[in-house]
N, C-alpha and C. Protein backbone atom coordinates (compact mmCIF):
# COMPACT_ATOMS: atom_id res chain seq x y z
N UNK A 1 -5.15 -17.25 -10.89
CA UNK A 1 -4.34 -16.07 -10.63
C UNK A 1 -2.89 -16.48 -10.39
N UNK A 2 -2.06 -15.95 -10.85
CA UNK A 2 -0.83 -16.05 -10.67
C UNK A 2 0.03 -14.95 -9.35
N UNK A 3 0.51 -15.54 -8.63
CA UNK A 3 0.56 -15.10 -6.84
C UNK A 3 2.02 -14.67 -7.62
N UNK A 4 2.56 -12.95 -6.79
CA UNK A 4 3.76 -12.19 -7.35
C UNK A 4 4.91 -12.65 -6.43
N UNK A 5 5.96 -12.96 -7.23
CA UNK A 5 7.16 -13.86 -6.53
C UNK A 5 8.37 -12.38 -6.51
N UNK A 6 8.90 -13.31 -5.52
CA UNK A 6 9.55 -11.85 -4.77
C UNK A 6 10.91 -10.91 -5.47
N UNK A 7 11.37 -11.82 -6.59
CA UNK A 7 12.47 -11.37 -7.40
C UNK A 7 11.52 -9.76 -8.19
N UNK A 8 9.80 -10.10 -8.30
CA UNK A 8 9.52 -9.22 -8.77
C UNK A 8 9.65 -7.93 -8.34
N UNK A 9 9.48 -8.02 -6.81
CA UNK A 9 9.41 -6.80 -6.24
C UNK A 9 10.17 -6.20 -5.73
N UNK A 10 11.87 -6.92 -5.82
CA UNK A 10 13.08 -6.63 -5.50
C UNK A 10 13.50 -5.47 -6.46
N UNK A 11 13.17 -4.31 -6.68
CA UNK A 11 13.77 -3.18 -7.09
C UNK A 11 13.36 -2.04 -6.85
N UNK A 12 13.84 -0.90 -7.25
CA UNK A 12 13.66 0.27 -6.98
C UNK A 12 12.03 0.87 -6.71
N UNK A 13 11.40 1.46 -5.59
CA UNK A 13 9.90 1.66 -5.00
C UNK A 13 9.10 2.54 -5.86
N UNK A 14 10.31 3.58 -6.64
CA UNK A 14 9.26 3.60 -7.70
C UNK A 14 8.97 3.22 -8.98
N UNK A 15 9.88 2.12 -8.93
CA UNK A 15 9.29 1.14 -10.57
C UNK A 15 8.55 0.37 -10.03
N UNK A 16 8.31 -0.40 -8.57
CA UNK A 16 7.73 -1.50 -8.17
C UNK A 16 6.40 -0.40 -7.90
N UNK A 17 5.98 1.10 -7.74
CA UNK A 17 5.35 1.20 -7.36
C UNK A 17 4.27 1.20 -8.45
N UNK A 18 4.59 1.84 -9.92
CA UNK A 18 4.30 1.61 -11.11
C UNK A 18 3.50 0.35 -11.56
N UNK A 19 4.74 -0.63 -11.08
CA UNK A 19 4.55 -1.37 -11.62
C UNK A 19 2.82 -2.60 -10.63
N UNK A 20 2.90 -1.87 -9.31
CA UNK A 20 1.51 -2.98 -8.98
C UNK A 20 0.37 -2.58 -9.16
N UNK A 21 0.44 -1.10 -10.16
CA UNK A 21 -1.24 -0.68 -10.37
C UNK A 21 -1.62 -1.74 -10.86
N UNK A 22 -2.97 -2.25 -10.98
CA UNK A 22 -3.37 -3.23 -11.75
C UNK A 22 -3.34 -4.54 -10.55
N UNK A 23 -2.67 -4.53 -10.28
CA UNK A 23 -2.52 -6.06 -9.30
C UNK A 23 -3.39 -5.93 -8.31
N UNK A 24 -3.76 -7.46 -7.79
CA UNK A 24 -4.69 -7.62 -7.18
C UNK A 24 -4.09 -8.37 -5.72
N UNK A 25 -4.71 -7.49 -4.57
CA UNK A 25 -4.57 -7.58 -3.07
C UNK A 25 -5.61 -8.53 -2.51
N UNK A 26 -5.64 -9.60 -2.30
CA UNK A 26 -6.51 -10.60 -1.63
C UNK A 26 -6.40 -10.99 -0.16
N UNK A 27 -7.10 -10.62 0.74
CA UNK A 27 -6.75 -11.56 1.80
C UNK A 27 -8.28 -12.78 2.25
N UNK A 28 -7.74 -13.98 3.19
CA UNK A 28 -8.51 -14.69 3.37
C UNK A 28 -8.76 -14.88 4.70
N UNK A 29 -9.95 -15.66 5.09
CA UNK A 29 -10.05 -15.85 6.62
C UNK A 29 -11.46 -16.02 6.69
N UNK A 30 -11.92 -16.75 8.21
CA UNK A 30 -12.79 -17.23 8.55
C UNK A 30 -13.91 -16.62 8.50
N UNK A 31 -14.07 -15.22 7.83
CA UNK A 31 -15.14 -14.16 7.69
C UNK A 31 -15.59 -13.96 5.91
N UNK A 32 -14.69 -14.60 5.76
CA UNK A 32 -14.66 -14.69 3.78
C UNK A 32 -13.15 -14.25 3.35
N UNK A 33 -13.43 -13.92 2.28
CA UNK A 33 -12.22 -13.38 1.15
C UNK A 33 -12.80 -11.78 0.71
N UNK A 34 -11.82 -10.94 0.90
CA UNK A 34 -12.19 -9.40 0.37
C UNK A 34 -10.55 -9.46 -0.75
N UNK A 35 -11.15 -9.21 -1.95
CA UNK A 35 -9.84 -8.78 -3.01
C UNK A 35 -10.06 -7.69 -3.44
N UNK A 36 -9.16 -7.09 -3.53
CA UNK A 36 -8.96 -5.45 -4.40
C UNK A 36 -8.13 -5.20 -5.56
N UNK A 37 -8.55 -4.56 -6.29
CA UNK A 37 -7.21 -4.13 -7.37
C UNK A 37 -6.92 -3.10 -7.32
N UNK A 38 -5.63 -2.98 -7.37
CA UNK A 38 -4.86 -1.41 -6.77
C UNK A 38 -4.44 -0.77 -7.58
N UNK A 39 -5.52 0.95 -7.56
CA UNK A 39 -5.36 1.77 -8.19
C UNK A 39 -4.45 3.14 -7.92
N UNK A 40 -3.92 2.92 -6.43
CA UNK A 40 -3.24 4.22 -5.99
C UNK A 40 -2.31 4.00 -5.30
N UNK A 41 -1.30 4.30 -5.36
CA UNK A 41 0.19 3.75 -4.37
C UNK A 41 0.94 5.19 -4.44
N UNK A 42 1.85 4.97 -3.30
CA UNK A 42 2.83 5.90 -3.10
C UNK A 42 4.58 5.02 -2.98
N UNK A 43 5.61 5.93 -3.31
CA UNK A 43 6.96 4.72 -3.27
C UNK A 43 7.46 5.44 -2.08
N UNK A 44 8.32 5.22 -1.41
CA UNK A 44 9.22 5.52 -0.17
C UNK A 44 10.21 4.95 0.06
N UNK A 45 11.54 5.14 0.11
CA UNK A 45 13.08 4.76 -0.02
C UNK A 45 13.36 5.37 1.10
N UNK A 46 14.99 5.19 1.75
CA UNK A 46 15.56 5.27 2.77
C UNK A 46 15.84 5.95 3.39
N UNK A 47 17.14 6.01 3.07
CA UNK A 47 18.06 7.38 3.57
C UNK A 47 18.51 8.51 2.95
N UNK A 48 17.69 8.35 2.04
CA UNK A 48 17.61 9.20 0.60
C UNK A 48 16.65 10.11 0.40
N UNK A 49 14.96 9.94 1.82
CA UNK A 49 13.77 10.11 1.23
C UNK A 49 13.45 10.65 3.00
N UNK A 50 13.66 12.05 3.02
CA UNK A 50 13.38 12.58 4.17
C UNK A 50 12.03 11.71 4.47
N UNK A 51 11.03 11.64 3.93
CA UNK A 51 9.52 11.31 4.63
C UNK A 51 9.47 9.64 4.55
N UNK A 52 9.95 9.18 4.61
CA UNK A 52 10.85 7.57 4.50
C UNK A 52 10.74 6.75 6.61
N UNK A 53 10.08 6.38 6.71
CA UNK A 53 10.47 5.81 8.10
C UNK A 53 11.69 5.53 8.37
N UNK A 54 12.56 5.24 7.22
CA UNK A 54 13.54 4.19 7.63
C UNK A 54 14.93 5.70 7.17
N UNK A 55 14.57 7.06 7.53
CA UNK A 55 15.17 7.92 6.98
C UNK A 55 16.59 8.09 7.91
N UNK A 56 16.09 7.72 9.16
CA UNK A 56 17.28 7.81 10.44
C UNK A 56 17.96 6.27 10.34
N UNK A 57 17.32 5.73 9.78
CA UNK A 57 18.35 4.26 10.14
C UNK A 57 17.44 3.03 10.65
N UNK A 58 18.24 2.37 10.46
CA UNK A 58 17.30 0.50 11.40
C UNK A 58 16.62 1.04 12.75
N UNK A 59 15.18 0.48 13.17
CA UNK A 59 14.42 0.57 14.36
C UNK A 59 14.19 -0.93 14.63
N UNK A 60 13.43 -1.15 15.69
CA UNK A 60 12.48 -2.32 15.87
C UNK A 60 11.69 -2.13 15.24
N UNK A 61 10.54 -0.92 14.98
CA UNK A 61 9.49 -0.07 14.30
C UNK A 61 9.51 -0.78 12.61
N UNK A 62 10.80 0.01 12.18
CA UNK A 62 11.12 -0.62 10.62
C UNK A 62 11.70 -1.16 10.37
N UNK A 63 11.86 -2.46 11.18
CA UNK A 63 12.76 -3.54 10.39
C UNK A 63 12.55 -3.96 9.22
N UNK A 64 11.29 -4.39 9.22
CA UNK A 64 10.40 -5.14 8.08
C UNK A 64 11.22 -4.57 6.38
N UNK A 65 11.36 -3.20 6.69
CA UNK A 65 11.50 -2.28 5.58
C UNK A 65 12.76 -2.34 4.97
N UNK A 66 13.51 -3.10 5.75
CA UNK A 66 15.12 -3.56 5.33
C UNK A 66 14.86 -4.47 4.66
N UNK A 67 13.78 -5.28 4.25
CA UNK A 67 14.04 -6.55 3.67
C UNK A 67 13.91 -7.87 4.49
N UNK A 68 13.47 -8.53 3.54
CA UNK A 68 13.79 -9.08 1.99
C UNK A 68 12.54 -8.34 1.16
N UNK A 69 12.00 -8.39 0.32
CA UNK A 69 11.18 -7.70 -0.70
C UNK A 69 10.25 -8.93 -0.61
N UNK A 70 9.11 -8.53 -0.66
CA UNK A 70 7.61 -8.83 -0.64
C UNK A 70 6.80 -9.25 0.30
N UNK A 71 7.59 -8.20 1.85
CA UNK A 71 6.58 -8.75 2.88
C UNK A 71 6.24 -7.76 3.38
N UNK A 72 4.73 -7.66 3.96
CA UNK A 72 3.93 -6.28 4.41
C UNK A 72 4.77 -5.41 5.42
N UNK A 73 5.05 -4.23 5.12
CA UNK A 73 5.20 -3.51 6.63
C UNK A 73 3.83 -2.95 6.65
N UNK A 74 3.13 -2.88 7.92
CA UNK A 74 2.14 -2.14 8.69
C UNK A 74 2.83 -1.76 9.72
N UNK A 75 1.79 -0.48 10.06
CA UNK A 75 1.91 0.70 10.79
C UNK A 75 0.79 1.40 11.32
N UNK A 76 0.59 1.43 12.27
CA UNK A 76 -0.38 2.75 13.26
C UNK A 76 0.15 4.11 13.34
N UNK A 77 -1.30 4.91 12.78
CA UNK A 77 -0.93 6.35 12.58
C UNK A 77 -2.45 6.98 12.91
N UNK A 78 -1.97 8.16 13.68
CA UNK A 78 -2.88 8.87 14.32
C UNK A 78 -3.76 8.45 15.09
N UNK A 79 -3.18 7.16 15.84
CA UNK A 79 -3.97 6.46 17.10
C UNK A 79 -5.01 6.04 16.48
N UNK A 80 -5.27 5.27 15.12
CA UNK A 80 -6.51 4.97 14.63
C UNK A 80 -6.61 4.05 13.37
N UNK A 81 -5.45 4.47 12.71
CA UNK A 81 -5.38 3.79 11.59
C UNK A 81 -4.53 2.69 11.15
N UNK A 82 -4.38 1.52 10.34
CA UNK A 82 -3.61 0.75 10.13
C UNK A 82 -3.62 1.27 8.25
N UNK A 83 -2.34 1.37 8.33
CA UNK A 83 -1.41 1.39 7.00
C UNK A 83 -0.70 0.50 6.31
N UNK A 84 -0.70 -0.16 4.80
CA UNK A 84 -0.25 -1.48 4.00
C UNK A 84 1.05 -0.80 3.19
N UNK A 85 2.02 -1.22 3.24
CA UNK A 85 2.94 -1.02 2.54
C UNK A 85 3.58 -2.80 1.78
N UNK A 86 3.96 -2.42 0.68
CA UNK A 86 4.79 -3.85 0.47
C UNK A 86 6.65 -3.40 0.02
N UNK A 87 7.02 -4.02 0.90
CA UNK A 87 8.15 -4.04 0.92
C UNK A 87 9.32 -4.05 -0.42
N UNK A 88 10.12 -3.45 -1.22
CA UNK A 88 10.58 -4.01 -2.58
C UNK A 88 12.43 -3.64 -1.76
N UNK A 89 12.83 -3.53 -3.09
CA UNK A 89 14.17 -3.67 -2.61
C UNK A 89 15.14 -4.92 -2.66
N UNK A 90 16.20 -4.76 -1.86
CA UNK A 90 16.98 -6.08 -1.92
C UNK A 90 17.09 -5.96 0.06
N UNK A 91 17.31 -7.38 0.47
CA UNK A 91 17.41 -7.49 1.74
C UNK A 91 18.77 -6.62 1.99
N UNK A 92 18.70 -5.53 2.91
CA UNK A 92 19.33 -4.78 3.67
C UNK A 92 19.16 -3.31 3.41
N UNK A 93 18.23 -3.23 2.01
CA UNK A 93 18.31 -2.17 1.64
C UNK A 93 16.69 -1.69 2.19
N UNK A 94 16.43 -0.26 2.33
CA UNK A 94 14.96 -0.20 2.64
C UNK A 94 14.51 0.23 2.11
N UNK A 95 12.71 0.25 1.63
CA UNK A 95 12.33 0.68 0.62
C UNK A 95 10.61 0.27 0.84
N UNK A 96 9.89 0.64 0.25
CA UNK A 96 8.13 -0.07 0.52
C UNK A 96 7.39 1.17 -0.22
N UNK A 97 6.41 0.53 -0.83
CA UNK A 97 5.38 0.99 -1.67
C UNK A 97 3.73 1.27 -0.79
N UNK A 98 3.20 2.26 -0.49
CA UNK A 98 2.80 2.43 0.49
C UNK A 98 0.69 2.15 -0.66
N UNK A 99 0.32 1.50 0.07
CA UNK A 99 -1.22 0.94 -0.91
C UNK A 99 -2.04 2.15 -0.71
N UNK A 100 -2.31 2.72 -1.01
CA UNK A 100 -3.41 3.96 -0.95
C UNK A 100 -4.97 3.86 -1.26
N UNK A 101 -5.24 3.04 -2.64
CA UNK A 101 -6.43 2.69 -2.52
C UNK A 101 -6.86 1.47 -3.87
N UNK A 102 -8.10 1.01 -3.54
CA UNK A 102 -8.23 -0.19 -4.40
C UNK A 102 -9.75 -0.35 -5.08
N UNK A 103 -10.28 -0.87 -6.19
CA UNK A 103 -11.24 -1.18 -6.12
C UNK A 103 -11.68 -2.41 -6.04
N UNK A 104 -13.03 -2.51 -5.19
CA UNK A 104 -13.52 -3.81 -4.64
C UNK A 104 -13.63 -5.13 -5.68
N UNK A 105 -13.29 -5.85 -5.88
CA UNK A 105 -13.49 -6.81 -6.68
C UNK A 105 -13.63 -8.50 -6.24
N UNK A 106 -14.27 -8.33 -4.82
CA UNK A 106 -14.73 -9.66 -4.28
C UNK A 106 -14.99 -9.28 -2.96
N UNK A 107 -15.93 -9.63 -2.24
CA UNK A 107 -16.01 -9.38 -0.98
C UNK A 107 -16.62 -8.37 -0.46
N UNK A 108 -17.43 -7.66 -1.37
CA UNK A 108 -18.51 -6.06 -1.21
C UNK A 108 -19.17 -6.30 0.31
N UNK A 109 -19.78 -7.44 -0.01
CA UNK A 109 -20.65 -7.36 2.08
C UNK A 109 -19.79 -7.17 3.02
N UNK A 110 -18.41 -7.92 2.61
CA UNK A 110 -17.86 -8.22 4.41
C UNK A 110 -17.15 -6.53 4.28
N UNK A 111 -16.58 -6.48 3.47
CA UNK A 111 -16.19 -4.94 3.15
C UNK A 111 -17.17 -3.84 3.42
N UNK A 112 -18.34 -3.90 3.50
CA UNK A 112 -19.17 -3.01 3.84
C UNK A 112 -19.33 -3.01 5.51
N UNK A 113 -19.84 -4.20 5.50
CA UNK A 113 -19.68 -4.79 7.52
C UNK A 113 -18.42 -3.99 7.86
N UNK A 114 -17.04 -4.27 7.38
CA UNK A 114 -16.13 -3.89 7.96
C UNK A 114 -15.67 -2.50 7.76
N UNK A 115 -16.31 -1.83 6.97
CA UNK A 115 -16.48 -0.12 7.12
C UNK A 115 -17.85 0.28 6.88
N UNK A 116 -18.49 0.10 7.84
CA UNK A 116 -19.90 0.45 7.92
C UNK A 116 -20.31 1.90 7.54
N UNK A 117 -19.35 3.07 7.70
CA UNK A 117 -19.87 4.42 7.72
C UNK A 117 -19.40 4.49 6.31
N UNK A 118 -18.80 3.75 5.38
CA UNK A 118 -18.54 4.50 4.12
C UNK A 118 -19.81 4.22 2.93
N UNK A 119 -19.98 5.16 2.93
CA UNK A 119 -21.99 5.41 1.96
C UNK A 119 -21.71 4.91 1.02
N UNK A 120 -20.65 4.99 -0.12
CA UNK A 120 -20.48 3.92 -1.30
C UNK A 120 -19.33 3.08 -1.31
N UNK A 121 -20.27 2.42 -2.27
CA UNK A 121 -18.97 0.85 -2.63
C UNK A 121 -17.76 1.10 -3.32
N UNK A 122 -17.82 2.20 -4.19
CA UNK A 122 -16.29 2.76 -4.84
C UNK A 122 -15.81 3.12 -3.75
N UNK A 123 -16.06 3.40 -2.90
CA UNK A 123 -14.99 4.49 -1.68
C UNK A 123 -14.54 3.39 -0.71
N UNK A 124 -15.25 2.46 -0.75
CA UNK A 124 -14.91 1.36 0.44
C UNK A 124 -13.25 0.91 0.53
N UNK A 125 -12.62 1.62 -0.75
CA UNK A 125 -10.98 1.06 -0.55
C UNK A 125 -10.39 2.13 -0.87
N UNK A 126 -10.91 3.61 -0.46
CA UNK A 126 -10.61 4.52 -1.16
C UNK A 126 -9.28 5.41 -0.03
N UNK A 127 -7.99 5.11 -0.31
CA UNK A 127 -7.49 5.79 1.21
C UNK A 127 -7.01 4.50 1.63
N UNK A 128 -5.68 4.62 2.18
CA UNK A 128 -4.96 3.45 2.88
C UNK A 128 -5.59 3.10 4.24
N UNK A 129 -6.34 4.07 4.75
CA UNK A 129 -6.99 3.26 6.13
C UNK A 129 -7.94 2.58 5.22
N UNK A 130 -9.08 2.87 4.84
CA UNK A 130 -9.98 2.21 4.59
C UNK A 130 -9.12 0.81 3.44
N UNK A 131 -8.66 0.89 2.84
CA UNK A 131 -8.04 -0.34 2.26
C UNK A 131 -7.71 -1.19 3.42
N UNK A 132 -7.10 -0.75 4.49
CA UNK A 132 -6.68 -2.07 5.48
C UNK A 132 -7.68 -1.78 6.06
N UNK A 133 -8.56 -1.30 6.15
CA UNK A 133 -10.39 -1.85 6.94
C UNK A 133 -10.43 -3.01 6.24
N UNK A 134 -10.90 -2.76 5.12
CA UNK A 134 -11.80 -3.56 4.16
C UNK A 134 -11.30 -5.13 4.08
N UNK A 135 -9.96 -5.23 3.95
CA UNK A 135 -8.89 -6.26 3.78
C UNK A 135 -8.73 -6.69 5.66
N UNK A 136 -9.19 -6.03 6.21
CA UNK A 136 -8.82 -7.05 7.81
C UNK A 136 -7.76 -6.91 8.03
N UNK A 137 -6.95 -5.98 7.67
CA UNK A 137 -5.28 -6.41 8.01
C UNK A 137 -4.78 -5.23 9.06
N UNK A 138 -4.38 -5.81 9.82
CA UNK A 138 -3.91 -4.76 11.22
C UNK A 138 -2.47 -4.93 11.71
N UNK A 139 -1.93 -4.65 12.67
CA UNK A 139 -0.28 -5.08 12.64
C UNK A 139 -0.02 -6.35 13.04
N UNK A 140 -0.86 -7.31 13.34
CA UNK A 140 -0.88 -8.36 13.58
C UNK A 140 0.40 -8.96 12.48
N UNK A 141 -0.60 -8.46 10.80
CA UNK A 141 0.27 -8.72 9.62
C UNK A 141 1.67 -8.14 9.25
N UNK A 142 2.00 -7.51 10.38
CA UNK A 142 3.19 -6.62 9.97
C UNK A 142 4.31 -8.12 9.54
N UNK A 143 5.16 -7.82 8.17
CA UNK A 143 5.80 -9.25 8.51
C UNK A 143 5.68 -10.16 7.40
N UNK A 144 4.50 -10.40 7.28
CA UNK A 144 3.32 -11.13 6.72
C UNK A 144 4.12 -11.40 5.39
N UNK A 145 4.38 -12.83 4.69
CA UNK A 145 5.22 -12.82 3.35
C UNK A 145 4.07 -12.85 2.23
N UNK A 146 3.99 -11.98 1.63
CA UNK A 146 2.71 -12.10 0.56
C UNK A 146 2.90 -12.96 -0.63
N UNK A 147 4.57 -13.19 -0.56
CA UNK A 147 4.76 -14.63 -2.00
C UNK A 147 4.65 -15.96 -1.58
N UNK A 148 4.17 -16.10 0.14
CA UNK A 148 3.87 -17.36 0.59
C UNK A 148 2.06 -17.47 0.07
N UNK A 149 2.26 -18.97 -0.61
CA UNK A 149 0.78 -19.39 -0.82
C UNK A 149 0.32 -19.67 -0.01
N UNK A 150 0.64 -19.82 1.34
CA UNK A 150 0.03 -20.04 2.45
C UNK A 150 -0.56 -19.06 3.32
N UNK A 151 -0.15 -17.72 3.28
CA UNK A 151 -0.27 -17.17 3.96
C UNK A 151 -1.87 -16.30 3.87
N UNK A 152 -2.96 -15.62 4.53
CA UNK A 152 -3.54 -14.92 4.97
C UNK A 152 -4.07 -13.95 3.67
N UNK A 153 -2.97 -13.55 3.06
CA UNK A 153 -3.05 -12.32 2.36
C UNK A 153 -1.89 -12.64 1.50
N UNK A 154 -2.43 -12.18 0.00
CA UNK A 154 -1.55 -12.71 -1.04
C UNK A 154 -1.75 -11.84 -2.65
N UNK A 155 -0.64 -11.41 -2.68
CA UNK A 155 -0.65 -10.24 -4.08
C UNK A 155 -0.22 -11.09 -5.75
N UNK A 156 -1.32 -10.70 -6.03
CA UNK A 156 -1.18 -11.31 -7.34
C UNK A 156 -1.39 -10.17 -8.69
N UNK A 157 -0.65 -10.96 -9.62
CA UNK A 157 -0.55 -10.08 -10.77
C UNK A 157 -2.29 -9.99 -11.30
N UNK A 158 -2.35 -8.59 -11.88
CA UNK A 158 -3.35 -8.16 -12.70
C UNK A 158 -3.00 -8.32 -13.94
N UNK A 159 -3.85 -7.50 -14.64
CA UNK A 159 -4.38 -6.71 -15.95
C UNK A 159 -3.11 -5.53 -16.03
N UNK A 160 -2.60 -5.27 -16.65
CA UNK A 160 -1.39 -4.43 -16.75
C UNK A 160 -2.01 -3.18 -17.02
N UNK A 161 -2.19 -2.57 -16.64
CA UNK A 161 -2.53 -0.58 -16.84
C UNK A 161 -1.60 -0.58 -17.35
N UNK A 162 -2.40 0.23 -18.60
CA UNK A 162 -1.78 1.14 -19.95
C UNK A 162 -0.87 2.31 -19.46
N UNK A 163 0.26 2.39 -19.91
CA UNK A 163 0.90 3.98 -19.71
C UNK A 163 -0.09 5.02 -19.87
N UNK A 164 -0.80 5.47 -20.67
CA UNK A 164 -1.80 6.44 -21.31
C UNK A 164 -2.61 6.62 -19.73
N UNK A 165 -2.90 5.81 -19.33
CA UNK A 165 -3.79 5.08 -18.06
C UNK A 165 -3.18 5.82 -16.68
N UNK A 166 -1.87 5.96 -16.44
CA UNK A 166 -1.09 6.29 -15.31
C UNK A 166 -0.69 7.72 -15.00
N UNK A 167 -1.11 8.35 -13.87
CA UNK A 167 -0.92 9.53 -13.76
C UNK A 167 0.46 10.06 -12.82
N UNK A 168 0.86 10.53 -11.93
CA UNK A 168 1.67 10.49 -10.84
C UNK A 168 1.66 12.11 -10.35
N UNK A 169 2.22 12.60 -9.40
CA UNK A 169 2.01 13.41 -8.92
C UNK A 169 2.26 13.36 -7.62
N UNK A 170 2.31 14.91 -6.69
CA UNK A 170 2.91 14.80 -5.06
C UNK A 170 2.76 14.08 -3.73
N UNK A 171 3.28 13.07 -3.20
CA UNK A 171 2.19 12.16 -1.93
C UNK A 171 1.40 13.29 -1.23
N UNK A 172 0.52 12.14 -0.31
CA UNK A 172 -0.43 12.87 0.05
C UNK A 172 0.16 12.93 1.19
N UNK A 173 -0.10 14.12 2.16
CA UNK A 173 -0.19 14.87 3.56
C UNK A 173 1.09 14.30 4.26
N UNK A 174 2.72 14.03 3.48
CA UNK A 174 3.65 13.66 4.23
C UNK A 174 4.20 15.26 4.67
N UNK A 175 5.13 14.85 5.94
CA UNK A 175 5.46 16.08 6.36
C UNK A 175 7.30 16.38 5.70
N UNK A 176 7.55 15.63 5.26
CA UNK A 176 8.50 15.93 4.07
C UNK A 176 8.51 15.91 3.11
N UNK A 177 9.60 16.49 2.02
CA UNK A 177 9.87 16.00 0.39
C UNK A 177 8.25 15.77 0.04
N UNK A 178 7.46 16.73 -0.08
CA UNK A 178 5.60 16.76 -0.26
C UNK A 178 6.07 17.15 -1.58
N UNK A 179 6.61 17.38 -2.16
CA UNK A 179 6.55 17.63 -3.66
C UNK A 179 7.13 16.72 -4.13
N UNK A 180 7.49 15.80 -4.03
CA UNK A 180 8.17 14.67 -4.83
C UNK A 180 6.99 14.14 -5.62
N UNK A 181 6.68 13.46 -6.95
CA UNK A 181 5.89 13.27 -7.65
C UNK A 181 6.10 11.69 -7.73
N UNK A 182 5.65 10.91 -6.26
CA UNK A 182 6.19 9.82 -6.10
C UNK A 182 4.41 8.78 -6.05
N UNK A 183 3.53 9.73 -6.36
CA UNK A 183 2.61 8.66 -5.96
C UNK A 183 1.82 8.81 -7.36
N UNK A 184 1.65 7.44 -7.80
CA UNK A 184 1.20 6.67 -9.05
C UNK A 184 -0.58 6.93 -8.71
N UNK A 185 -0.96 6.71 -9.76
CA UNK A 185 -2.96 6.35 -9.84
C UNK A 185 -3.05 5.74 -11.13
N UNK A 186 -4.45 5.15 -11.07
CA UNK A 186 -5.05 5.10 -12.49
C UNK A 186 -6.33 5.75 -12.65
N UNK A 187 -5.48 6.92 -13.83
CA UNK A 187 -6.40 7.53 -13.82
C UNK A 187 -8.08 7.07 -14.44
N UNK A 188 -8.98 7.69 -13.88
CA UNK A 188 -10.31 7.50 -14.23
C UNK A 188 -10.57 6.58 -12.93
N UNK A 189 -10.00 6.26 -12.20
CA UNK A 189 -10.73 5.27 -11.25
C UNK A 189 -11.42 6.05 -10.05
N UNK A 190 -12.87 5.79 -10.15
CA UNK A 190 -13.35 6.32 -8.68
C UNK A 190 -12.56 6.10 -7.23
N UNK A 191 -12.28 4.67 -7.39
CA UNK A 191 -11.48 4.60 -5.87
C UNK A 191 -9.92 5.35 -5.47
N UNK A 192 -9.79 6.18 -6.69
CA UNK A 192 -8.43 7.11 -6.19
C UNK A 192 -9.09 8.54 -5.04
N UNK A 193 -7.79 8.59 -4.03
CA UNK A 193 -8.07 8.96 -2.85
C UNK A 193 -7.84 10.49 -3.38
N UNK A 194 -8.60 11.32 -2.48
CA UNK A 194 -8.70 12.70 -2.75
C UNK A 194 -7.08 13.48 -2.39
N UNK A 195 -6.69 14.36 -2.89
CA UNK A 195 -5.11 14.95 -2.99
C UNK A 195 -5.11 15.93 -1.49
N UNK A 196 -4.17 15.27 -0.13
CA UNK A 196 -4.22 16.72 0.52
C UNK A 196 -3.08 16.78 0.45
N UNK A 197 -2.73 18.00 0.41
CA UNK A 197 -0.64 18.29 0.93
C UNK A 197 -0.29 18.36 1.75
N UNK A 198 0.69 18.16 2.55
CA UNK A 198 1.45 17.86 3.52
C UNK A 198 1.46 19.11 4.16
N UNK A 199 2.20 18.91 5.57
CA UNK A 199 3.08 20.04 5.97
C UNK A 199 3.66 19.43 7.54
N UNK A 200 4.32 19.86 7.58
CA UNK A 200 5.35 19.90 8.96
C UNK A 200 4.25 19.41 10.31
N UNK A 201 3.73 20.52 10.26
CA UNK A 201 2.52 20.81 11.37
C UNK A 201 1.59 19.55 11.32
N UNK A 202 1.17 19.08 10.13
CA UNK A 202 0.25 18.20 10.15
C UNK A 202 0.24 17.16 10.26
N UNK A 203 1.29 16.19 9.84
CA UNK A 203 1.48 14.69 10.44
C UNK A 203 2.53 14.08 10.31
N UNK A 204 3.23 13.23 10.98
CA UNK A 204 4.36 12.54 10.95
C UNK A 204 4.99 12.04 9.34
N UNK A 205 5.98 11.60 9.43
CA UNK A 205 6.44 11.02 7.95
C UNK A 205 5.72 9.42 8.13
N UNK A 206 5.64 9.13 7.37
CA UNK A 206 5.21 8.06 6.23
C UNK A 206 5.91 6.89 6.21
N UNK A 207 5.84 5.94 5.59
CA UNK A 207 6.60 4.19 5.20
C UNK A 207 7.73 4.83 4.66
């Protein structure tokens, strides 16, 4: 496998977001290896992108999201969940591709152990929580450089999805800019996450 070097992911969130269908999410550790290939992403930019974390400016929260391009921001949402974003852009600028869902392609047991209530194996990466179930990754990884070969967790190039193959359409359940047609799939894949829409009322903004 060839591990994705960071000049790749230095540009605009929604060509980088395009561009990682197909690529494959691996992490490792003393419990095994769980890899995925990612069929569903969402893009998110700055100060440009009301539902954008980084929409008010630099935090402690979103630093990560300023750069440099290709290291995880994670995030806790709704007191329960851990969220994968990968970072693109150029250092200072903010920007992150938010992982939505994957299919299993190494690691089905520990992935099952580690979401015990999900009844099938297509769904086990179906949805950005359950993707960072399955993958072990919590904010521990916030940070985390995914073009280091050393590190934990490491994104590598796929199989290139066909244009014909790629659908796009409104993110799911942000409480801004919900009509922006910013989140990518491939289509036909079981592990793409079911469509809800946003609203004000219903949950905070997003990566």
């Amino acid at each position: 496998m060839t591990q994705v070097q960071r000049d790749e992911l230095a540009h605009d969130p929604l060509w980088v977001a395009r561009w990682l269908l197909g690529c494959e999410l691996r992490s490792t550790g003393p419990e095994g290896d769980v890899a995925v290939r990612l069929v569903e992403v969402e893009a998110y930019r700055g100060g440009d992108d009301p539902a954008s974390h980084c929409y008010r400016g630099r935090t402690e929260r979103n630093a990560v999201m300023f750069g440099p391009a290709g290291h995880l921001y994670v995030y806790f949402v709704y007191g329960m969940h851990f969220c994968i974003n990968v970072v693109c852009m150029t250092d200072g600028v903010p920007g992150a591709v938010l992982l939505r869902a994957g299919e299993l392609v190494e690691g089905v047991e520990l992935a099952r152990a580690r979401r015990p209530a999900v009844r099938k194996d297509v769904q086990l990466a179906s949805g950005p929580a359950r993707l960072a179930g399955v993958l072990g990754i919590d904010r521990a990884y916030n940070g985390l450089d995914l073009t280091d070969p050393d590190a934990p967790v490491g994104l590598y190039q796929g199989d290139p999805v066909d244009e014909d193959d790629v659908r796009s359409g409104p993110r799911v359940g942000v409480a801004a800019a919900m009509d922006m047609p910013w989140r990518s799939w491939v289509d036909g894949s079981p592990a793409v996450s079911s469509y809800r829409r946003g609203g004000r009322r219903r949950i905070r903004t997003r990566a």
